[in-house]
N, C-alpha and C. Protein backbone atom coordinates (compact mmCIF):
# COMPACT_ATOMS: atom_id res chain seq x y z
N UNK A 1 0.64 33.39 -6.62
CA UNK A 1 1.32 32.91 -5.42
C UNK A 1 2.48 32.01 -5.87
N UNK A 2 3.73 32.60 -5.20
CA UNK A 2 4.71 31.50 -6.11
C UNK A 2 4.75 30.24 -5.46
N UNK A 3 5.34 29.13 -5.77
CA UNK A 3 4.68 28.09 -5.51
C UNK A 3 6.38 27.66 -4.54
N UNK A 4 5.91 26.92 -3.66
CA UNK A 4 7.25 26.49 -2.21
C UNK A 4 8.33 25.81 -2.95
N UNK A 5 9.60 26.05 -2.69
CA UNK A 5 10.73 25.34 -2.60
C UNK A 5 10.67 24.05 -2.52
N UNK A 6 11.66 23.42 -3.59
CA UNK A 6 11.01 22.01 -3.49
C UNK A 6 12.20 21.34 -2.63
N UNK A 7 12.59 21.26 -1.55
CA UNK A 7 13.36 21.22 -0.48
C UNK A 7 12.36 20.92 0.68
N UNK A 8 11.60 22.22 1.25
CA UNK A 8 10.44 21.91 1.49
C UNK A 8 9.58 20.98 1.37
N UNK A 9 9.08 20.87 -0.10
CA UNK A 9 7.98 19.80 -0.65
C UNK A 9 8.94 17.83 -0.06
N UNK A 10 9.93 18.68 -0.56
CA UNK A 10 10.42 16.63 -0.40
C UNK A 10 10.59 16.76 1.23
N UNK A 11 11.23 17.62 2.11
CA UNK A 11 11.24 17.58 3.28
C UNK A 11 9.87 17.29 4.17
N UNK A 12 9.21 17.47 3.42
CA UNK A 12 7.53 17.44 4.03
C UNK A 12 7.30 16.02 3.32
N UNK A 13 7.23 15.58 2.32
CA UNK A 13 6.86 13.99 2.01
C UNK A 13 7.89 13.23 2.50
N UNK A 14 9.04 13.30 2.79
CA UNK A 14 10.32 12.26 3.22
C UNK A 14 9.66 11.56 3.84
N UNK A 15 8.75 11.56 5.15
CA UNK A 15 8.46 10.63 6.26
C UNK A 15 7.46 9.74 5.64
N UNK A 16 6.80 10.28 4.91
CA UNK A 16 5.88 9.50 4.00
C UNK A 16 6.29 8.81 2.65
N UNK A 17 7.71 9.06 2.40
CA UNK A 17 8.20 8.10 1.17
C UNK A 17 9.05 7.10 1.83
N UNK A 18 9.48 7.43 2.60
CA UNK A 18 10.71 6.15 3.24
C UNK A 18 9.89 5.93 4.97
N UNK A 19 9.79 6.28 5.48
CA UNK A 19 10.64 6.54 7.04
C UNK A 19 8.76 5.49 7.58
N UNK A 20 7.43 6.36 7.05
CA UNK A 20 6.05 5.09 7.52
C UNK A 20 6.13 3.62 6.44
N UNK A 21 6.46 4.05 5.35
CA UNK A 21 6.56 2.69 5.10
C UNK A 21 7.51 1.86 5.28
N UNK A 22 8.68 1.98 5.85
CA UNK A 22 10.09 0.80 6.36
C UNK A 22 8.92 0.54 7.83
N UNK A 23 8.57 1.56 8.42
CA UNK A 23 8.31 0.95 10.10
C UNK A 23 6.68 0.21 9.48
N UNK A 24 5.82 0.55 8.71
CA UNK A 24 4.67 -0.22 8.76
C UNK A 24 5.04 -1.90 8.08
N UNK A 25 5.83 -1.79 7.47
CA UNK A 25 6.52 -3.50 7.30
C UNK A 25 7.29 -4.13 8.26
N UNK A 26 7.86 -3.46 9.04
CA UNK A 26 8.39 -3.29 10.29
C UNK A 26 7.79 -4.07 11.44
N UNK A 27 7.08 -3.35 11.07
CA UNK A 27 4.96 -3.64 12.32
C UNK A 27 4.49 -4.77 12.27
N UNK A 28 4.69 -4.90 10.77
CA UNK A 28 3.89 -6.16 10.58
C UNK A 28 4.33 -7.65 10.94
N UNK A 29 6.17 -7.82 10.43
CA UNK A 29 6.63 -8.86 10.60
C UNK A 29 6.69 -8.55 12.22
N UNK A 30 7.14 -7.50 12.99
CA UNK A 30 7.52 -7.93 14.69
C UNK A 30 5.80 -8.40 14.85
N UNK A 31 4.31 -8.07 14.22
CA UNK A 31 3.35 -8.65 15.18
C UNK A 31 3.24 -9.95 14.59
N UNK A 32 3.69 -9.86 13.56
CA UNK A 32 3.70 -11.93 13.23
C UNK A 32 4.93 -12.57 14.09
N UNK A 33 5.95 -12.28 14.23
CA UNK A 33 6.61 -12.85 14.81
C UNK A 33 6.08 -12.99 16.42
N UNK A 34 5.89 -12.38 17.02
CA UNK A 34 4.99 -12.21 18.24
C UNK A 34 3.39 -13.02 18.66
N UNK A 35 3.06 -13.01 17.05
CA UNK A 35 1.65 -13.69 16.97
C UNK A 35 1.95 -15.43 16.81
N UNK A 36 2.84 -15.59 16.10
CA UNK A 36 3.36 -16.31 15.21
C UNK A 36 2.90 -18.05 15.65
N UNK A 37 2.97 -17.86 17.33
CA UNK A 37 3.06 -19.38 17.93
C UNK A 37 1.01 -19.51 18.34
N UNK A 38 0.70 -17.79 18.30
CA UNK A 38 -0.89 -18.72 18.11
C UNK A 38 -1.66 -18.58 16.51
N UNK A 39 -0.96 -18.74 15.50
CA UNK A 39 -1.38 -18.71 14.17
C UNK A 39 -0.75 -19.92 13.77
N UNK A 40 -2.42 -20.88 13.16
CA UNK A 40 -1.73 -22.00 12.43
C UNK A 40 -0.87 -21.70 11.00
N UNK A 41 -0.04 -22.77 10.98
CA UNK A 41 0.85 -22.65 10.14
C UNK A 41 0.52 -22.88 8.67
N UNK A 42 -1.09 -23.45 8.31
CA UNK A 42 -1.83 -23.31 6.96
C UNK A 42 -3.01 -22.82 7.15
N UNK A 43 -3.37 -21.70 6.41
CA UNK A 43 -4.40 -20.70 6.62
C UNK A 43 -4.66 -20.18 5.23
N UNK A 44 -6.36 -19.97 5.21
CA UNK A 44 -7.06 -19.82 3.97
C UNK A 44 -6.01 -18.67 3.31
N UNK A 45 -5.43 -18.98 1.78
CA UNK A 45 -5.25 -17.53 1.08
C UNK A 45 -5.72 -17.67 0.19
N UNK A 46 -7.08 -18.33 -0.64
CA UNK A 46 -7.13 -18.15 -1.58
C UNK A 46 -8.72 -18.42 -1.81
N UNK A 47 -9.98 -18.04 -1.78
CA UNK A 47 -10.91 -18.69 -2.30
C UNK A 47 -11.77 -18.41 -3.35
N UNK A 48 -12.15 -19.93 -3.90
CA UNK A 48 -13.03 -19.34 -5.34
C UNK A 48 -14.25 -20.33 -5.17
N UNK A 49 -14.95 -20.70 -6.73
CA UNK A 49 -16.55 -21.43 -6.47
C UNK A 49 -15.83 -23.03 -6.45
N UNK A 50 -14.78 -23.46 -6.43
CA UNK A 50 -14.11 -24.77 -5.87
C UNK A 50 -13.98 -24.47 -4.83
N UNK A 51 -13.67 -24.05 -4.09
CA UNK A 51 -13.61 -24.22 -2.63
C UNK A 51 -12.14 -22.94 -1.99
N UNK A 52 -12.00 -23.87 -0.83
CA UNK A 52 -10.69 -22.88 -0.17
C UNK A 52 -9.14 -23.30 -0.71
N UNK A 53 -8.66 -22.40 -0.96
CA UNK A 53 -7.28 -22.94 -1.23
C UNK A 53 -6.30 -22.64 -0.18
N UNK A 54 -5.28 -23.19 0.34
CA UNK A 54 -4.36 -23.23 1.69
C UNK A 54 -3.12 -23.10 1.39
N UNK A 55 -2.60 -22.26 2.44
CA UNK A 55 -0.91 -22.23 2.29
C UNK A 55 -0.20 -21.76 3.34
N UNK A 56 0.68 -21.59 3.26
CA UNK A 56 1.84 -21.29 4.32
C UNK A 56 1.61 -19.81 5.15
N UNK A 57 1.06 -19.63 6.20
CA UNK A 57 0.72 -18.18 6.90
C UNK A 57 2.02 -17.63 6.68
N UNK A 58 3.30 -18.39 6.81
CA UNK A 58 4.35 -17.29 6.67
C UNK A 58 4.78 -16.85 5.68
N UNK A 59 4.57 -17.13 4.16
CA UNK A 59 4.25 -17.08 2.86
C UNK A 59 3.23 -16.00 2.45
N UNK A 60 2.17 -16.50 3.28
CA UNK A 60 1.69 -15.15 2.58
C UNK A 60 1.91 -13.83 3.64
N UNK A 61 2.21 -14.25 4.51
CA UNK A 61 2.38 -12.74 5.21
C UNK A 61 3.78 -11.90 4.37
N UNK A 62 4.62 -12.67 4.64
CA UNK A 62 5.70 -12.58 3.91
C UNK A 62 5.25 -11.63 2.65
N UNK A 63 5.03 -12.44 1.29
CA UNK A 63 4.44 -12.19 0.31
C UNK A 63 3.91 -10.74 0.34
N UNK A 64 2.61 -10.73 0.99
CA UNK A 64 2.32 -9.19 1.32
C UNK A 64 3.23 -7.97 1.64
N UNK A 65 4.46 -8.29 2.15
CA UNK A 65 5.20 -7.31 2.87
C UNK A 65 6.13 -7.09 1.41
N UNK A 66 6.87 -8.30 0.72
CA UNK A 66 7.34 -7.96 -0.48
C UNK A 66 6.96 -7.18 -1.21
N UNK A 67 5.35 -7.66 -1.65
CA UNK A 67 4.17 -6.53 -2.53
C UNK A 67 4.42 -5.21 -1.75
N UNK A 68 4.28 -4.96 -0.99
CA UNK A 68 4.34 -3.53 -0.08
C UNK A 68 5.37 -3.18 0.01
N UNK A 69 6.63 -3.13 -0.10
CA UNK A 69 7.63 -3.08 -0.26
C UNK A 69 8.27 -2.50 -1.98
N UNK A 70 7.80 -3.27 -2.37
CA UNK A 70 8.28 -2.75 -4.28
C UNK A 70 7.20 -1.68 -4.35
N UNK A 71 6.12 -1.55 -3.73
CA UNK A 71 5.37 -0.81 -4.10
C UNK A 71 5.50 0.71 -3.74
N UNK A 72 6.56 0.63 -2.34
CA UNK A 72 6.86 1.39 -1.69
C UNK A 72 7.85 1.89 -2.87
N UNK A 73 8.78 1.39 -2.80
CA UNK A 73 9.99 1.49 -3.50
C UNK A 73 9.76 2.02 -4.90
N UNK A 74 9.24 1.36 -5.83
CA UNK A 74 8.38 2.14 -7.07
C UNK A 74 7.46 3.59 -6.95
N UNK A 75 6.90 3.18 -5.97
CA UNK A 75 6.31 4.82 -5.83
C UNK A 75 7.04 5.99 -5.38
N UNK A 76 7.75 5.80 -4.14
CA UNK A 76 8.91 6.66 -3.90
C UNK A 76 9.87 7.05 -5.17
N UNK A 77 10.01 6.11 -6.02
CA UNK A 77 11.29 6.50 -6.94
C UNK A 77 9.96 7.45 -8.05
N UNK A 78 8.95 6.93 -7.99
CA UNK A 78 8.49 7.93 -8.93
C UNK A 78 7.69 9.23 -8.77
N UNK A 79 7.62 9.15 -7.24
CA UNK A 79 7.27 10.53 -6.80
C UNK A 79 8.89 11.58 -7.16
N UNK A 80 9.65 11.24 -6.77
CA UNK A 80 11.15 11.54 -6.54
C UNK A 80 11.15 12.38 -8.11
N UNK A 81 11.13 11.24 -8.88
CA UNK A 81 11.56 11.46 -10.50
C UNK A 81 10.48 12.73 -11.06
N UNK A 82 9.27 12.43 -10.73
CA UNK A 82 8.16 13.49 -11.24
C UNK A 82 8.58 14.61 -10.57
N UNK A 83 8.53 14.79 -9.36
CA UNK A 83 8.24 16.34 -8.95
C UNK A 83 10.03 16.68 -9.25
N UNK A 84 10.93 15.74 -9.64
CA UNK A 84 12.42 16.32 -9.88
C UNK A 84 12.23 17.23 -11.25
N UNK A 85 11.50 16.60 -11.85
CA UNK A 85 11.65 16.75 -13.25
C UNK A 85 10.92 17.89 -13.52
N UNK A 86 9.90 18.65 -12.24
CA UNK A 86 9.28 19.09 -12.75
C UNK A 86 7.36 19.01 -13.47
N UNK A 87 7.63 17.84 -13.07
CA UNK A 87 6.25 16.73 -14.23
C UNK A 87 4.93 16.91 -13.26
N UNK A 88 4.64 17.84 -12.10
CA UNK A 88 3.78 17.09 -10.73
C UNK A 88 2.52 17.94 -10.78
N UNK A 89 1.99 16.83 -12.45
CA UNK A 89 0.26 17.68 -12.55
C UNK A 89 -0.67 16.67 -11.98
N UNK A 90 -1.95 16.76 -12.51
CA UNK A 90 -2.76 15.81 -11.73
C UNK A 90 -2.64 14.12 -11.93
N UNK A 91 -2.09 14.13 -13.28
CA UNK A 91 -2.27 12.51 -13.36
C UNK A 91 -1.13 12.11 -12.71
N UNK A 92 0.11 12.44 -12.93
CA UNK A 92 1.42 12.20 -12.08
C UNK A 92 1.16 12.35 -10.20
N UNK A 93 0.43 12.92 -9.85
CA UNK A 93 0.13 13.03 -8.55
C UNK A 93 -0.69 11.70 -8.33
N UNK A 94 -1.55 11.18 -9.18
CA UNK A 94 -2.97 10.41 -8.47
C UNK A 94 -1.84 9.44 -8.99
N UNK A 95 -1.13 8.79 -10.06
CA UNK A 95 -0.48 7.96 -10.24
C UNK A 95 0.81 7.68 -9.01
N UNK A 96 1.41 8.87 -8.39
CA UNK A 96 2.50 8.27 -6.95
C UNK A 96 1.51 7.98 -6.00
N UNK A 97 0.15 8.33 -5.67
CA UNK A 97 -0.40 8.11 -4.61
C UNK A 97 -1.11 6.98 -4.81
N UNK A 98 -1.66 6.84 -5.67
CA UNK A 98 -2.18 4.96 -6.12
C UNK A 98 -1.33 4.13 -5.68
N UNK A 99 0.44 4.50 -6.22
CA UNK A 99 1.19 3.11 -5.89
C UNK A 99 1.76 3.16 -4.47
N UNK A 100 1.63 4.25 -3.80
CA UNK A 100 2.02 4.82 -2.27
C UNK A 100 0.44 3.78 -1.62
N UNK A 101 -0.42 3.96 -2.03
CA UNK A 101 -1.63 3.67 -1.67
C UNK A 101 -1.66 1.88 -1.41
N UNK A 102 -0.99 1.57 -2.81
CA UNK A 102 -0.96 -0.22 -3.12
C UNK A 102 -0.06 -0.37 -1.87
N UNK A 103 0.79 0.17 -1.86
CA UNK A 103 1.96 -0.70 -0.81
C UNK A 103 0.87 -0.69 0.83
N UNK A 104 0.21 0.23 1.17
CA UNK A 104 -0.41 0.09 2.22
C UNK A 104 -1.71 -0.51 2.52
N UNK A 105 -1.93 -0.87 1.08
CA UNK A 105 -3.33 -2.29 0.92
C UNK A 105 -2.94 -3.43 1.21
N UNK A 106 -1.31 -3.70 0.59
CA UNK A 106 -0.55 -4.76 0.55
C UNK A 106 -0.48 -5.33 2.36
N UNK A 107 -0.06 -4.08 2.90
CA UNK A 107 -0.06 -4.29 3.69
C UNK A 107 -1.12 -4.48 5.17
N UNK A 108 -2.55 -3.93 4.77
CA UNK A 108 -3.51 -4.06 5.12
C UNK A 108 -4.03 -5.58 5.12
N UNK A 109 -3.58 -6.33 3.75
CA UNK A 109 -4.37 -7.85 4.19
C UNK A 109 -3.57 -8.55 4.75
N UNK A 110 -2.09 -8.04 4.74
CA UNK A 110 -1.36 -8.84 6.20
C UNK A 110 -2.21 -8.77 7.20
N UNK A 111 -2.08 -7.60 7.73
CA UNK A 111 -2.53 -7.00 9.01
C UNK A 111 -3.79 -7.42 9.40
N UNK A 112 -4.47 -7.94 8.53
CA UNK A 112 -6.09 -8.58 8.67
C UNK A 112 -5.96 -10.09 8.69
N UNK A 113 -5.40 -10.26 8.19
CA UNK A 113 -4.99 -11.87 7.91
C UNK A 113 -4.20 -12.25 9.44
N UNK A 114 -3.53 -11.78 9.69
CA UNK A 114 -3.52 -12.18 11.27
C UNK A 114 -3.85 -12.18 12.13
N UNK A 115 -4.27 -10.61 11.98
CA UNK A 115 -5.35 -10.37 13.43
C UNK A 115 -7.07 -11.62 13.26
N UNK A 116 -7.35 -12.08 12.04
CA UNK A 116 -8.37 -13.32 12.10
C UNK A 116 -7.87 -14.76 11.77
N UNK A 117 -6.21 -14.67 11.77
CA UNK A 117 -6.08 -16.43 12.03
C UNK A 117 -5.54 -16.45 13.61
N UNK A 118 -5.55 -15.67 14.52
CA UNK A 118 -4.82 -15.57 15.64
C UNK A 118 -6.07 -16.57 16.17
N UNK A 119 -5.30 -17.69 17.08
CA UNK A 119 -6.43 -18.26 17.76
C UNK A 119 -7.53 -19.12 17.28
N UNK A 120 -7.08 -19.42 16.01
CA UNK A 120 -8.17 -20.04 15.08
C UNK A 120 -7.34 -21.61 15.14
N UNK A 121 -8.55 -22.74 15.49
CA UNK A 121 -8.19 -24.06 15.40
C UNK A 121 -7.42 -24.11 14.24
N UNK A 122 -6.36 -25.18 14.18
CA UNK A 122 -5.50 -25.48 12.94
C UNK A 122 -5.95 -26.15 11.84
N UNK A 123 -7.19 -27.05 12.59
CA UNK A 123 -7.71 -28.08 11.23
C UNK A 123 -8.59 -27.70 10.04
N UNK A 124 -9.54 -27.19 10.76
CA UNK A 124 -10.69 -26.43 9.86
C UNK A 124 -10.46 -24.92 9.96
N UNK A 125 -9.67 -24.62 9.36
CA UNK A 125 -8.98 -23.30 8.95
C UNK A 125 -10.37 -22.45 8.18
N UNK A 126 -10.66 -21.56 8.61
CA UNK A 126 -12.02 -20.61 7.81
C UNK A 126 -11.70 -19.90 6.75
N UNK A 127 -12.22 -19.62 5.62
CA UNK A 127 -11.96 -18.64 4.47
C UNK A 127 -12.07 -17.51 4.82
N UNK A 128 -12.76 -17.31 6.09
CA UNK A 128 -13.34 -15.85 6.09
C UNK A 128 -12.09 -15.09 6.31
N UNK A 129 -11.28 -15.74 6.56
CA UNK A 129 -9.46 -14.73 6.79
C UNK A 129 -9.50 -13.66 5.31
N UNK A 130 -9.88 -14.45 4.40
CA UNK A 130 -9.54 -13.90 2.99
C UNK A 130 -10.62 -12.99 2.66
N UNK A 131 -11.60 -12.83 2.95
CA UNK A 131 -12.36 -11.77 3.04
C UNK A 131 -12.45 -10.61 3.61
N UNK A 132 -12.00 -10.70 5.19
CA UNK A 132 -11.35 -9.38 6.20
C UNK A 132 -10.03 -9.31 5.41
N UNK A 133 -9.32 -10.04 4.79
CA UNK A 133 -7.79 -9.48 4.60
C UNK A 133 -7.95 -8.13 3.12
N UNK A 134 -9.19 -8.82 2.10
CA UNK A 134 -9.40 -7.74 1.37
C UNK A 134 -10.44 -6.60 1.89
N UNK A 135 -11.30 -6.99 3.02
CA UNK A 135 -11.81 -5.15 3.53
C UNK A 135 -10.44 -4.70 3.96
N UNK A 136 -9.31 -5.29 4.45
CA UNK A 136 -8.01 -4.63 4.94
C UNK A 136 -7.50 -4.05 4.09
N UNK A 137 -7.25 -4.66 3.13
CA UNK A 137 -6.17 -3.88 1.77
C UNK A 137 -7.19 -2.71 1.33
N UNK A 138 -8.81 -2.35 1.33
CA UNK A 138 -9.98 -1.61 1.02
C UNK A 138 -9.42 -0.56 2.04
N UNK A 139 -9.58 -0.76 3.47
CA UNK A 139 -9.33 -0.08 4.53
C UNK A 139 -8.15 1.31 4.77
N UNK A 140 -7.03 0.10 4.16
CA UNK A 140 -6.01 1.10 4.58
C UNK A 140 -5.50 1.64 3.16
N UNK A 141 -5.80 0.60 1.95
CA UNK A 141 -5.76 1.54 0.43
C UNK A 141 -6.53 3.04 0.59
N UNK A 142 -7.65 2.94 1.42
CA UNK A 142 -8.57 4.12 1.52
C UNK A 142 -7.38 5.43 2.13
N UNK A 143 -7.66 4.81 3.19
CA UNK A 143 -6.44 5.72 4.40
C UNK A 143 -5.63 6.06 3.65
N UNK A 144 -4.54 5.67 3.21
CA UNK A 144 -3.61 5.87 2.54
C UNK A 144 -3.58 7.09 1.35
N UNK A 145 -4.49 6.77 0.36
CA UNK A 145 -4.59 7.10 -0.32
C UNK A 145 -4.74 8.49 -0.07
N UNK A 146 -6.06 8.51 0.40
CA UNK A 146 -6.60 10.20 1.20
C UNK A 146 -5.68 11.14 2.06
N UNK A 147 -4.38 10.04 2.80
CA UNK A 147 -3.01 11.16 3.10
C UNK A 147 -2.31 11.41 2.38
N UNK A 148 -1.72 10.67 1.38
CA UNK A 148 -0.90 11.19 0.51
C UNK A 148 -1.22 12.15 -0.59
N UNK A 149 -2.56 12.29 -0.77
CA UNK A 149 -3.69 13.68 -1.95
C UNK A 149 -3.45 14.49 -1.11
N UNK A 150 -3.60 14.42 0.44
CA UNK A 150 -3.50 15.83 1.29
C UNK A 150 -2.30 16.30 1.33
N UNK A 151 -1.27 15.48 1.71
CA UNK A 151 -0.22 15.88 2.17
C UNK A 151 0.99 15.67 1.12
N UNK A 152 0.75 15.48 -0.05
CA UNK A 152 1.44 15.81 -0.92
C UNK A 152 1.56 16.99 -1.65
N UNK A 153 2.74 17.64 -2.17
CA UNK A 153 2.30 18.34 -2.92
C UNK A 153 1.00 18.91 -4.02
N UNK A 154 0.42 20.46 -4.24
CA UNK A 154 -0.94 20.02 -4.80
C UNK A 154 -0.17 20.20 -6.33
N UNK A 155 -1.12 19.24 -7.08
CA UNK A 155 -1.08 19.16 -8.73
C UNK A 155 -0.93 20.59 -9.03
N UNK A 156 -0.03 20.18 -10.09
CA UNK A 156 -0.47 22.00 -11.12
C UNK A 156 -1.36 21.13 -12.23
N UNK A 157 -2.25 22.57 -12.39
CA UNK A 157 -3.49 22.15 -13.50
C UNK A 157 -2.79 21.86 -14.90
N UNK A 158 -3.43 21.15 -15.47
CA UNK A 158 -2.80 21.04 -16.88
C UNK A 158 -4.02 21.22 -18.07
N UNK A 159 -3.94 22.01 -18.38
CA UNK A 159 -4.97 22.41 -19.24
C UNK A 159 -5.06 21.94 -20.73
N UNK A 160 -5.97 21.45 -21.29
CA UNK A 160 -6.01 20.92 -22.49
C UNK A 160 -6.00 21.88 -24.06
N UNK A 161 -4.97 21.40 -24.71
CA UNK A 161 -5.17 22.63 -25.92
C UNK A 161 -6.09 22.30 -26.40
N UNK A 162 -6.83 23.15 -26.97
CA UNK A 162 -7.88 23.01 -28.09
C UNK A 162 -7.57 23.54 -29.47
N UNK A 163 -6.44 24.03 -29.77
CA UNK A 163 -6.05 24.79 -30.87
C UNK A 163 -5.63 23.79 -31.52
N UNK A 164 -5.84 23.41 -33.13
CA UNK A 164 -5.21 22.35 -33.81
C UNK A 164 -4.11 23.03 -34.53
N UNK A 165 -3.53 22.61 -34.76
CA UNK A 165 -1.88 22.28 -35.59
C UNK A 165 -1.88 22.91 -36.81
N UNK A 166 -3.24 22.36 -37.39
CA UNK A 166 -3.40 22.67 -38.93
C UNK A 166 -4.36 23.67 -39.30
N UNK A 167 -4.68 24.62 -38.75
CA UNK A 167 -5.55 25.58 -38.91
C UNK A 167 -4.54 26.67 -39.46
């Protein structure tokens, strides 16, 4: 079966290299900005066996969207470069969809991280933000991941030589 035009292939990933990830960072800052006046302005991002560590909600939301963002940007340029080149076997496939995957984890513990400081007293700020924010980055790393294996181009097999050199 000969294998599709790669015109096609990028015309079919385009919306998924540029076009969901600009609007899911998109998403995120218009629902913080929107959320923004019932989210205190220091909220758990960090905890270990010392205790909670605190910082700026707009910092780390922020922060997250950057991470999601390069991640976007790095993966797109290296989906682009692999299947240009030719290169689009299995490890080159699971490697663009990992970092396609990161940018939408990145963006998952935003998205969790607000939806559980919304409405939360300012003083005694809870850690538990930082725990839903990583089932979030779990959540949508999952999601993510599992569309871009489908709906990417499929791997060509790469088969291992077994013949040595020096025989």
């Amino acid at each position: 079966m000969p294998e599709p035009a790669r015109t096609e292939t990028n015309t079919r990933a385009l919306p998924l290299l540029m076009i969901a990830p600009a609007c899911s960072i998109l998403l995120v800052a218009v629902i913080y900005l929107w959320l923004s006046p019932l989210i205190p302005s220091r909220i758990a991002i960090h905890v270990d066996p010392d205790g909670v560590g605190y910082g700026s909600s707009l910092l780390m939301i922020a922060g997250a969207c950057v991470i999601a963002a390069a991640a976007f940007v790095i993966g797109a340029a290296t989906t682009r470069e692999f299947s240009k080149a030719g290169h689009w076997f299995q490890i080159q496939k699971s490697i663009a969809v990992g970092i396609m995957a990161l940018g939408y984890g990145a963006i998952g513990v935003a998205l969790a991280t607000i939806i559980t400081t919304v409405g939360v007293d300012p003083e005694p700020v809870p850690g538990n933000s930082v725990g839903i924010g990583l089932f979030g980055f779990l959540l949508l790393f999952t999601t993510a991941a599992c569309v871009y294996a489908a709906v990417f181009p499929r791997a060509k097999f790469e088969s291992l030589d077994t013949t040595y050199p020096y025989n």
